[in-house]
Protein backbone atom coordinates (compact mmCIF):
# COMPACT_ATOMS: atom_id res chain seq x y z
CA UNK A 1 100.48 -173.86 -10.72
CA UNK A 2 97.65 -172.67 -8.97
CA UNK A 3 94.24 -174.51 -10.12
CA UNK A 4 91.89 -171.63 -11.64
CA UNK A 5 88.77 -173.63 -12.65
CA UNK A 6 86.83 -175.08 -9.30
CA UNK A 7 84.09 -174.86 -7.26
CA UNK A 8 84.12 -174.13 -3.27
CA UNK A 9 81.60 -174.81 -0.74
CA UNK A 10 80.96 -172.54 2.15
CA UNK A 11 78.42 -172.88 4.56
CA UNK A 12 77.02 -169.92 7.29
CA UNK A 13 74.78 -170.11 10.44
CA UNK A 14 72.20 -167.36 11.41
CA UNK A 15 72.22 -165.79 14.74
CA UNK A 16 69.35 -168.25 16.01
CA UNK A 17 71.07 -171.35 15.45
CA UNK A 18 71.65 -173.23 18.60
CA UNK A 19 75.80 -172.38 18.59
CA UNK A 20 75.27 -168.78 17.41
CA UNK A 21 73.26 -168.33 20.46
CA UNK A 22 75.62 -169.39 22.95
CA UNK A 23 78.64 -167.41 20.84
CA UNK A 24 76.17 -164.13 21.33
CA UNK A 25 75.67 -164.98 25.31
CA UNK A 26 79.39 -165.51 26.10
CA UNK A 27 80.68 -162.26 23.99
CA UNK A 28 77.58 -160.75 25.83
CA UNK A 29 79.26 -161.44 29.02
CA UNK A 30 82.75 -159.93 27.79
CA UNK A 31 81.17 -156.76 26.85
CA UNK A 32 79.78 -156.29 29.92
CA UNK A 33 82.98 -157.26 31.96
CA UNK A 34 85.22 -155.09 29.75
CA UNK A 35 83.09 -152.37 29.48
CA UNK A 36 83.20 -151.98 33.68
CA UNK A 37 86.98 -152.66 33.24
CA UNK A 38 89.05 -152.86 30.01
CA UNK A 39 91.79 -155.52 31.63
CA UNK A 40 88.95 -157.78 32.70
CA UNK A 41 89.65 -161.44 32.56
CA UNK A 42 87.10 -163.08 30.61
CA UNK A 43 86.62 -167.17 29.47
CA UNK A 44 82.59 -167.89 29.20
CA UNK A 45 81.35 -170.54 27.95
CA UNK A 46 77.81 -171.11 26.70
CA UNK A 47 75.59 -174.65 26.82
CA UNK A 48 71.74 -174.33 25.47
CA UNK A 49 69.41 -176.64 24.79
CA UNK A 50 65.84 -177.49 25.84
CA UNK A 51 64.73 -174.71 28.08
CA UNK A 52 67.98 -174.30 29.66
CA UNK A 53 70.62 -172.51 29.16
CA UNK A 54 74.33 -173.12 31.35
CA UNK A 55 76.86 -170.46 31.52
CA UNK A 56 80.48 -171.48 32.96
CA UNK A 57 84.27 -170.76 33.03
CA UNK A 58 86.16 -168.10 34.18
CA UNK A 59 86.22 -164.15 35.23
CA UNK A 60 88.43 -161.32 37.11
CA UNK A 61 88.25 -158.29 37.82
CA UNK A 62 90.78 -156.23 39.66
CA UNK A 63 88.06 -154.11 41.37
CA UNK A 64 86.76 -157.70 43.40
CA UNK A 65 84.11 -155.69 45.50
CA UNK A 66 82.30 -155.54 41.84
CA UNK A 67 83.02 -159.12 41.05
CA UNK A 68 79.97 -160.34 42.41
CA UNK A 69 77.54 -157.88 40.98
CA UNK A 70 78.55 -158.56 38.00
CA UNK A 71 78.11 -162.25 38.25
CA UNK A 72 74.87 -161.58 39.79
CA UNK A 73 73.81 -160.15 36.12
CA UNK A 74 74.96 -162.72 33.80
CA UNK A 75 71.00 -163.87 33.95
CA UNK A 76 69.57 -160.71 32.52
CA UNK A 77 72.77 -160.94 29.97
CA UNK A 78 71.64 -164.55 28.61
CA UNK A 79 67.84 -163.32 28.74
CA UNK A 80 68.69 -159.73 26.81
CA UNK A 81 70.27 -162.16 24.03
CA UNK A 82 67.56 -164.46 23.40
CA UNK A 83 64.93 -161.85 23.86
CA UNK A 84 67.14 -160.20 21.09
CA UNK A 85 67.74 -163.02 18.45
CA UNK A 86 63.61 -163.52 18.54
CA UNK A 87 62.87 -167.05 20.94
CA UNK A 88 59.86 -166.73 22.06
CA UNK A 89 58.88 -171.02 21.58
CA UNK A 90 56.89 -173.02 24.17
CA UNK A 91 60.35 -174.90 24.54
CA UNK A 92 62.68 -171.97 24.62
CA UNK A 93 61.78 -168.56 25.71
CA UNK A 94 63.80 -165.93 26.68
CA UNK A 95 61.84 -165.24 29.71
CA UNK A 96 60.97 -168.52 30.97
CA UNK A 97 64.13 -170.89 30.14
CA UNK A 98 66.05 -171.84 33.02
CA UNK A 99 69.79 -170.81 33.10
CA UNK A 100 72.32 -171.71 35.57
CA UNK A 101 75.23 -169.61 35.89
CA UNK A 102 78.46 -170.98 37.49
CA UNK A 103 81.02 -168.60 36.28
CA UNK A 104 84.22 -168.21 38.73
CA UNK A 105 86.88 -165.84 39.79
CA UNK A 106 89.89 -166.67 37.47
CA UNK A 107 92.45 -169.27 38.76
CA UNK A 108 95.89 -167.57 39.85
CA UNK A 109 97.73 -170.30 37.75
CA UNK A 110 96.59 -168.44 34.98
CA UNK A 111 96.51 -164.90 36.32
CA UNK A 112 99.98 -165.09 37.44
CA UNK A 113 100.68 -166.29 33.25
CA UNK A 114 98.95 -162.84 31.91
CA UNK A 115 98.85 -160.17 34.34
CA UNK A 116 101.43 -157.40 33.82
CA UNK A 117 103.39 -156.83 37.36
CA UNK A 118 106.58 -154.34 37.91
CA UNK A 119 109.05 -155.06 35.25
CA UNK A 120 106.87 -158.07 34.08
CA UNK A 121 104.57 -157.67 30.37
CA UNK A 122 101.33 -158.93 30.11
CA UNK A 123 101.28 -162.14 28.70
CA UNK A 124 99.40 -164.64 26.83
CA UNK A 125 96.56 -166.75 28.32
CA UNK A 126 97.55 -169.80 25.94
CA UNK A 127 99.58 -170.85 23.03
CA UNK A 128 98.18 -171.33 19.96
CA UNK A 129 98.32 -171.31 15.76
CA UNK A 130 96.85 -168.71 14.62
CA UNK A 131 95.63 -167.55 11.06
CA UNK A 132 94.79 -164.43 9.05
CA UNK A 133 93.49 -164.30 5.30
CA UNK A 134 92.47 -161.67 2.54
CA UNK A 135 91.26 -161.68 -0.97
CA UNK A 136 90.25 -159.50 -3.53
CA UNK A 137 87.15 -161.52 -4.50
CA UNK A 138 84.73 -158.93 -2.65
CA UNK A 139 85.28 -155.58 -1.90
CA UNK A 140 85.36 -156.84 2.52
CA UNK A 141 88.14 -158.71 1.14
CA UNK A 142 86.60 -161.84 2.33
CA UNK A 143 86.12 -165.31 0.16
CA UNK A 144 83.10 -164.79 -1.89
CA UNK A 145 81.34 -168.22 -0.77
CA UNK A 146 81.13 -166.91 2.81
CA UNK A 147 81.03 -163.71 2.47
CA UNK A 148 77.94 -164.06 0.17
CA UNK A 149 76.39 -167.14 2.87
CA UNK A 150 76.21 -164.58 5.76
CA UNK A 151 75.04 -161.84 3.73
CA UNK A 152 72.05 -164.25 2.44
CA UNK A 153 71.44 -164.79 6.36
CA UNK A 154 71.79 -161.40 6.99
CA UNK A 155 69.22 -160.81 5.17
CA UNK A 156 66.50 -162.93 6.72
CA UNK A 157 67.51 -161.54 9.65
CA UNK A 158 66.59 -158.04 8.44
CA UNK A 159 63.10 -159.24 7.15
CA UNK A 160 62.50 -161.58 9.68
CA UNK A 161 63.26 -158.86 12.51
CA UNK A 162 61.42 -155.96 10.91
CA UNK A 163 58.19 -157.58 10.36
CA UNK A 164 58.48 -158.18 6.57
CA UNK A 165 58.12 -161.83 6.75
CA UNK A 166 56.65 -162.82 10.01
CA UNK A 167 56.69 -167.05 9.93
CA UNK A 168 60.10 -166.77 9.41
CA UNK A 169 61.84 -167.82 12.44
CA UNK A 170 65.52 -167.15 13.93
CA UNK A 171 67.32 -170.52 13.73
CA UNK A 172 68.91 -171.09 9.59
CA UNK A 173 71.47 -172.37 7.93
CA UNK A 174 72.89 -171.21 4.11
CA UNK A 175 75.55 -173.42 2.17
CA UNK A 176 76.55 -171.70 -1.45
CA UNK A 177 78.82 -173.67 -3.81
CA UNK A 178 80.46 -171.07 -5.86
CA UNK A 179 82.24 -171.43 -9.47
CA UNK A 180 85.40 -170.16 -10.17
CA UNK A 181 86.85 -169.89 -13.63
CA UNK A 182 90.06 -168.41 -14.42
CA UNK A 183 90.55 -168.13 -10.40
CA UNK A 184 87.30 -165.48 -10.14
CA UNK A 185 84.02 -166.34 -8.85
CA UNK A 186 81.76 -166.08 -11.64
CA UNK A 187 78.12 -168.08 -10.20
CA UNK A 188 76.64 -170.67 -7.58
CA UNK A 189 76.16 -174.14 -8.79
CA UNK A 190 74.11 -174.71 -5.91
CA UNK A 191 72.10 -173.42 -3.22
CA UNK A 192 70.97 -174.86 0.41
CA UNK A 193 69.38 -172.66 2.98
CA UNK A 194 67.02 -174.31 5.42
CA UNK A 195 65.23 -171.89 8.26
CA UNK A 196 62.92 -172.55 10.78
CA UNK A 197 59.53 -170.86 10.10
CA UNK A 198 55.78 -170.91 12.41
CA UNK A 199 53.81 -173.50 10.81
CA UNK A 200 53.74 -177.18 9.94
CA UNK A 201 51.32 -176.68 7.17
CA UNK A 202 54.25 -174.36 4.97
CA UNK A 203 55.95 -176.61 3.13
CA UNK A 204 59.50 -176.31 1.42
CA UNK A 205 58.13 -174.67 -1.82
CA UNK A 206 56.40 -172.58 0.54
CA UNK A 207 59.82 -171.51 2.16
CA UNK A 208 61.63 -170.94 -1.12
CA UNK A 209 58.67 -168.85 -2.44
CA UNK A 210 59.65 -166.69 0.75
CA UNK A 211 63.13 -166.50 0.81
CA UNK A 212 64.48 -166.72 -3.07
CA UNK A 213 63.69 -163.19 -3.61
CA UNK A 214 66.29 -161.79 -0.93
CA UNK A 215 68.78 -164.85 -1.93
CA UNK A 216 68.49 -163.36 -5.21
CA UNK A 217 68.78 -159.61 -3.70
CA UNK A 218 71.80 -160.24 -2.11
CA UNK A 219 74.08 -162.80 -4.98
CA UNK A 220 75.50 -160.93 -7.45
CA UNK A 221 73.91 -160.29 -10.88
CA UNK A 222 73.37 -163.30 -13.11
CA UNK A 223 75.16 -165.93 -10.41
CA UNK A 224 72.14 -167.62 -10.34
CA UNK A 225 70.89 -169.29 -13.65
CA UNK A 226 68.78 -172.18 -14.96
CA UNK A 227 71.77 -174.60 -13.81
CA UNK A 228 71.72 -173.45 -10.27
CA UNK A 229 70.64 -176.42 -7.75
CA UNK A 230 68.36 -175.52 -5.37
CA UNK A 231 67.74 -176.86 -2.13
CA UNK A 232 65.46 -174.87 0.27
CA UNK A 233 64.46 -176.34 3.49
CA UNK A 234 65.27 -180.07 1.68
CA UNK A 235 63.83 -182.14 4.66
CA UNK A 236 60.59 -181.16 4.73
CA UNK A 237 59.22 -179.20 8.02
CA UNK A 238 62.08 -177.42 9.99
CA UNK A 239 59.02 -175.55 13.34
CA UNK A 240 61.31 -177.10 15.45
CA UNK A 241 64.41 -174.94 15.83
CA UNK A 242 66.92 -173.07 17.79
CA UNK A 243 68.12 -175.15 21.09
CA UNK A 244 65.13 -176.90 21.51
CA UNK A 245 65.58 -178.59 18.17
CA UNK A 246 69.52 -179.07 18.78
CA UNK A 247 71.91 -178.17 21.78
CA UNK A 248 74.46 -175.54 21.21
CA UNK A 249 77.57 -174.72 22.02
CA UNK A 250 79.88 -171.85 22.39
CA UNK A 251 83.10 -171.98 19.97
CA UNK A 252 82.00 -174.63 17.88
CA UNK A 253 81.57 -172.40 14.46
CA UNK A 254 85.24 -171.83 14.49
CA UNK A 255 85.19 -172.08 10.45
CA UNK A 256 81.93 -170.36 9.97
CA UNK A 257 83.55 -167.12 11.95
CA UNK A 258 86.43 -167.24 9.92
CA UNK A 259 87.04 -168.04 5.96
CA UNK A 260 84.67 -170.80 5.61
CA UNK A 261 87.63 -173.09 4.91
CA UNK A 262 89.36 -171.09 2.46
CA UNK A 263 91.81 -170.63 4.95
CA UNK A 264 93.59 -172.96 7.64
CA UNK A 265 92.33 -172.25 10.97
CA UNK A 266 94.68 -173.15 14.15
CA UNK A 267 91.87 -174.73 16.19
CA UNK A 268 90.92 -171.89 18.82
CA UNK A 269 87.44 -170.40 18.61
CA UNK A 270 86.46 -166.37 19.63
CA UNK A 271 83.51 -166.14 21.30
CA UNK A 272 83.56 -165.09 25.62
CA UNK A 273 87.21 -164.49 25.45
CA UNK A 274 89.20 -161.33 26.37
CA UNK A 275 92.48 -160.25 24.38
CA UNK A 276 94.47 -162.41 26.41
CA UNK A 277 92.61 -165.29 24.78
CA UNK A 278 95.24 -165.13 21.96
CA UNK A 279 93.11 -167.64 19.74
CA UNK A 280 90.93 -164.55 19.46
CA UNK A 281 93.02 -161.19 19.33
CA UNK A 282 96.23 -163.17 17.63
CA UNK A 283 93.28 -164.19 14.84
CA UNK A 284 92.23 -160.64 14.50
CA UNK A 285 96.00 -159.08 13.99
CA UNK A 286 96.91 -161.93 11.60
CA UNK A 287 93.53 -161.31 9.17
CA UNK A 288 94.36 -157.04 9.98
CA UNK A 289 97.88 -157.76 8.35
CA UNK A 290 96.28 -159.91 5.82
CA UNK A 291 93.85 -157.61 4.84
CA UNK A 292 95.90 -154.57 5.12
CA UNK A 293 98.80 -156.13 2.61
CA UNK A 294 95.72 -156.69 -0.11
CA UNK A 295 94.09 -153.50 -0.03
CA UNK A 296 97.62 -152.20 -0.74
CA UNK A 297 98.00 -154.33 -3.88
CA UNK A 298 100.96 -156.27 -2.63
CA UNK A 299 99.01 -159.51 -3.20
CA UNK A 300 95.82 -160.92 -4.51
């Protein structure tokens, strides 16, 4: 029998956080290769921290006289993202960070695996597990305790962005514990969120006196009650942020960009890779069937 009473933890990242920003730069890069050519071959990979940001791994295109141009503006790429996302810090700024771009052509071991030639499919850059997952818990038909921790980030985003509340900065985190009974969510038994903001002279009651409304906004009526644990910004200060404050990485939110561990997850992350990448487009069909067979009413 299926348990029906429980709580489950889900946690979310904002698009400043140090990994988020390197995810955004290396599916930056795969726009721009696909959009010049849809059967692009596209691996990037994404390091930030301190002022520096390093771009590697792997591209093709069939038309090679544009290779190079292309490569030449994976710089303006990076900058266009973290102009974007908001860094403007003394220790990471989107126009003065250093970034280092060593990209490549694609090695022909791997072409010769994926690229469709007379009689010959194309075929898969990798093996892999992959997973796809639905529930009727919200109407996206996404887990409630991360579909409700990006839509608190979301949020701050929006206000943060449009001026609304200005010492906000980009880099956060949200964690929501949610109660089920009789297998439904039903409240949050707890609450984290820390986010940068501008000054050390805010303190954390300062921060939740900011951001509670929109948490609030965004939860469901009456999840949040006189039980509900708080925990905004629980380590004091958090000026400090973004890649300066911690290096990132591309790929390494793998559960985060999924079901925040409702579901199993086969290992392979998304970000900078192009449909041949099948931990990416194998992921997407599997959570399209998923989905598809709950909307119908086939399953919960």
């Amino acid at each position: 029998m299926s348990r029906q009473n429980y709580t489950f933890t889900s946690e979310s990242v904002s698009e400043g956080h140090p990994d988020k920003v390197c995810d955004r730069i290396s599916d930056a890069i795969l726009d721009a290769f696909i959009s010049e050519e849809p059967e692009a071959r596209v691996a990037a990979e994404t390091f930030a921290t301190t002022n520096r940001v390093v771009i590697g791994g792997e591209v093709g295109l069939a038309n090679k006289a544009k290779l190079d141009e292309y490569l030449a503006g994976v710089e303006d790429i990076a900058r266009a993202c973290i102009k974007d996302i908001g860094y403007e810090q003394d220790e990471f700024h989107h126009a003065t960070c250093e970034i280092t771009n060593l990209l490549h052509p694609q090695s022909a071991h791997i072409a010769q695996g994926v690229d469709a030639s007379g009689e010959k499919e194309e075929g898969a850059g990798d093996q892999g597990i992959m997973f796809g997952f639905a529930t009727d818990e919200t109407p996206e038909l996404m887990p409630a305790p991360i579909h409700y921790a990006h839509a608190v980030l979301r949020r701050l985003a929006e206000v943060r962005k449009d001026g609304t509340e200005p010492t906000l900065r980009p880099d956060a985190k949200s964690q929501l514990s949610v109660r089920y009974e009789n297998g439904k969510p039903v409240g949050v038994s707890s609450i984290v969120l820390s986010t940068q903001h501008e000054s050390e002279s805010q303190s954390s009651a300062d921060i939740r006196d900011i951001v509670e409304p929109y948490i609030r906004e965004v939860l469901p009526e009456g999840w949040i009650d006189d039980d509900t644990v708080w925990h905004v910004n629980p380590t004091g200060v958090f000026v400090i942020g973004g890649p300066d404050g911690d290096a990132g990485l591309t790929g390494r939110k793998i559960i985060v960009d999924t079901y925040g561990g409702a579901a199993p997850h086969g290992g392979g992350a998304f970000s900078g890779k192009d449909p041949t990448k099948v931990d990416r487009s194998a992921a997407y069909v599997a959570r399209y069937l998923a989905k598809n067979v709950v909307a119908a009413g086939m399953a919960k």
